[in-house]
C-alpha atoms as a PDB file:
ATOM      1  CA  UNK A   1       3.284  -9.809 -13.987  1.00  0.00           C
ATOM      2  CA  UNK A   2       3.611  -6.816 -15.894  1.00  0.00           C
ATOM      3  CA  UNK A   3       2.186  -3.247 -15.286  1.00  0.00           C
ATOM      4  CA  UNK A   4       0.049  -1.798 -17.976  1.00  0.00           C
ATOM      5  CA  UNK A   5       2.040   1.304 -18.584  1.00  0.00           C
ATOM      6  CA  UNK A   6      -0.529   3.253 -19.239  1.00  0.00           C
ATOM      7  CA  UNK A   7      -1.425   3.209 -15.482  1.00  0.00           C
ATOM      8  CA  UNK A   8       2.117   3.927 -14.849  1.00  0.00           C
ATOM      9  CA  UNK A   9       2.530   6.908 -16.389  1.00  0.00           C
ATOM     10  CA  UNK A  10       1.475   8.749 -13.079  1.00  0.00           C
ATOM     11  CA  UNK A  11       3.726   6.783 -11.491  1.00  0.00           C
ATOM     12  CA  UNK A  12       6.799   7.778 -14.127  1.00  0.00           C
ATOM     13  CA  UNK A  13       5.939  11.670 -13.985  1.00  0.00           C
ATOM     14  CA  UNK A  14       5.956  11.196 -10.075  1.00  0.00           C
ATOM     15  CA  UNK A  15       9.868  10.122 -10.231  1.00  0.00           C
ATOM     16  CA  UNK A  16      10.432  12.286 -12.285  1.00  0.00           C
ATOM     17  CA  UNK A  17       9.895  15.215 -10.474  1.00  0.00           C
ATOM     18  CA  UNK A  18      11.534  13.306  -7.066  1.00  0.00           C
ATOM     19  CA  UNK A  19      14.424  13.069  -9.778  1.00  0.00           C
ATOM     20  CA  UNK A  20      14.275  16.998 -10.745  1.00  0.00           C
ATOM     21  CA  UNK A  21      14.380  17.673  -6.653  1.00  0.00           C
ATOM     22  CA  UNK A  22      16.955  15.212  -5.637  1.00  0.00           C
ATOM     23  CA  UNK A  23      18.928  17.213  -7.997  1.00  0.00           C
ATOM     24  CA  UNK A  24      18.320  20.302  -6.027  1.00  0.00           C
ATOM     25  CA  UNK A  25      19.001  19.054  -2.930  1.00  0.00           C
ATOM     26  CA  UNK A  26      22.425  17.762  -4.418  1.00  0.00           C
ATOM     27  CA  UNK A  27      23.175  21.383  -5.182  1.00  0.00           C
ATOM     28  CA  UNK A  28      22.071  22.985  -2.299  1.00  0.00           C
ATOM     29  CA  UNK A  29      24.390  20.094  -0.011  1.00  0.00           C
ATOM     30  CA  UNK A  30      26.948  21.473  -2.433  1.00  0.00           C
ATOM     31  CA  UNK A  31      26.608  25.123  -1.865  1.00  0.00           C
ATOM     32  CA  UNK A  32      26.425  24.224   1.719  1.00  0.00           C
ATOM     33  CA  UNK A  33      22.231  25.517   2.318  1.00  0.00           C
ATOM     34  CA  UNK A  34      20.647  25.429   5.583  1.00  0.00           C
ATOM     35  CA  UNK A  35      20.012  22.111   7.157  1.00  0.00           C
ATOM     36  CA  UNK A  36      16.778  22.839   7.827  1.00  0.00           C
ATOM     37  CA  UNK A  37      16.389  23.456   4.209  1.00  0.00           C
ATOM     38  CA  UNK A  38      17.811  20.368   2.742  1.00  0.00           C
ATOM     39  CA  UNK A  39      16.191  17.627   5.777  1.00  0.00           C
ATOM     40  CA  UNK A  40      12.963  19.341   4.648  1.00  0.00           C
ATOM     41  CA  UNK A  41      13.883  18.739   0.918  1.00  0.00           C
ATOM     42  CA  UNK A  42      14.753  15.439   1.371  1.00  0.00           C
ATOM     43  CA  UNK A  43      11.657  14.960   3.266  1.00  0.00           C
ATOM     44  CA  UNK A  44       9.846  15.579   0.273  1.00  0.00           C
ATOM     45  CA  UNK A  45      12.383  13.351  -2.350  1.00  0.00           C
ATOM     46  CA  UNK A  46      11.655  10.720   0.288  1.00  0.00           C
ATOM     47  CA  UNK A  47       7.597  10.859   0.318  1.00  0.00           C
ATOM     48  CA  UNK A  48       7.569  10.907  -3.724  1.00  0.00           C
ATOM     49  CA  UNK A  49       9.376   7.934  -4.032  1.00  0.00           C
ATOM     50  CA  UNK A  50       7.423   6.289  -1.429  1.00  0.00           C
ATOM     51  CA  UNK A  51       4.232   7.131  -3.007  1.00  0.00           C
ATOM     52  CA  UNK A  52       5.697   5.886  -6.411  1.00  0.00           C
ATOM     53  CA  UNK A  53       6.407   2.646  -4.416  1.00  0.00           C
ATOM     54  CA  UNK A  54       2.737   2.154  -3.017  1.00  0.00           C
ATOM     55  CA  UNK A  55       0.890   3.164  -6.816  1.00  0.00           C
ATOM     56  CA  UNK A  56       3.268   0.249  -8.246  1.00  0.00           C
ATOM     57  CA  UNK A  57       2.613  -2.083  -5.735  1.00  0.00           C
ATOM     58  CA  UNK A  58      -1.975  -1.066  -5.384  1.00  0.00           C
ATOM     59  CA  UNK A  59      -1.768  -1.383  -9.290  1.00  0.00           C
ATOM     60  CA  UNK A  60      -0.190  -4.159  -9.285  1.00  0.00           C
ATOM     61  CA  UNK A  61      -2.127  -5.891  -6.525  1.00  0.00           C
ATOM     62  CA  UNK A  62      -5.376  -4.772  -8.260  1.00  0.00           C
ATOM     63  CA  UNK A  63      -4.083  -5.729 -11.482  1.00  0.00           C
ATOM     64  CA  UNK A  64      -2.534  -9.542  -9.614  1.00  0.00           C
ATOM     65  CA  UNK A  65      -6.061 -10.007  -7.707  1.00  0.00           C
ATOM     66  CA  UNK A  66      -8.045 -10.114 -11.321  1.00  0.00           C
ATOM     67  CA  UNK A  67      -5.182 -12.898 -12.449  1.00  0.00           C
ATOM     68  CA  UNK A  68      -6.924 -15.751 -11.639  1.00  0.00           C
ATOM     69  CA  UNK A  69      -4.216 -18.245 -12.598  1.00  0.00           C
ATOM     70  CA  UNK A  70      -1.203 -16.295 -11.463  1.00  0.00           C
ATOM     71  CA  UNK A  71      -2.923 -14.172  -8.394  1.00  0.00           C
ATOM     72  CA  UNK A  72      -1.960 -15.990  -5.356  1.00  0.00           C
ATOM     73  CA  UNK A  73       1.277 -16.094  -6.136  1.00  0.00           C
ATOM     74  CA  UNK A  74       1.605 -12.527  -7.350  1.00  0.00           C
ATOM     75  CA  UNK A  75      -0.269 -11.443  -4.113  1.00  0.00           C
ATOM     76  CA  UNK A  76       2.526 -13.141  -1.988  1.00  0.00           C
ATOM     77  CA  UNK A  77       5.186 -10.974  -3.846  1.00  0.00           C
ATOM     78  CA  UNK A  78       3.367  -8.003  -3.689  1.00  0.00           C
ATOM     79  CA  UNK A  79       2.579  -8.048  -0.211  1.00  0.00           C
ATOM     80  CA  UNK A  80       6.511  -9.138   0.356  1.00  0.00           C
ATOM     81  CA  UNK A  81       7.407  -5.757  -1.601  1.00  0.00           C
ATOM     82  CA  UNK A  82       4.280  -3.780   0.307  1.00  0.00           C
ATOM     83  CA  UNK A  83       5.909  -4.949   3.617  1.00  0.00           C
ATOM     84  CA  UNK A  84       9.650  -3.784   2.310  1.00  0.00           C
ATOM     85  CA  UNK A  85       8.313  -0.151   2.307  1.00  0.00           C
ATOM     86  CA  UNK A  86       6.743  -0.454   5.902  1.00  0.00           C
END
């Protein structure tokens, strides 16, 4: 199954900026920052990605669940990846 990438374009601006502040909390572990400061950073990096996760995997079960000759089997994959994020 492949994702219209239309409807992924939300999805590619979202890692994009998780991207942009991974890189910032790269620099501030380099210039040694708080550690308060970069947990709460990574916090954030961490939530993006997960949220980029869960859009692939809703559009993709929406888009699976309207297959009606590939569905069940694309359901069973998607629920496999759903349950990898849990």
């Amino acid at each position: 199954m492949e994702l219209d990438p239309q409807e992924m374009k939300k999805v590619s601006n979202r890692l994009r900026r998780a991207q942009g502040q991974l890189a910032a909390v790269v620099r501030m572990v380099d210039e040694g920052a708080d550690c308060a400061d970069v947990v709460t950073q990574l916090s954030a990096v961490s939530k993006a990605i997960d949220r980029a996760g869960f859009a692939v995997i809703a559009k993709g079960l929406k888009q699976c669940l309207s297959d009606e000759e590939n569905g069940a089997a694309d359901a069973e994959k998607l629920e496999k990846l759903f349950l990898s994020f849990a």
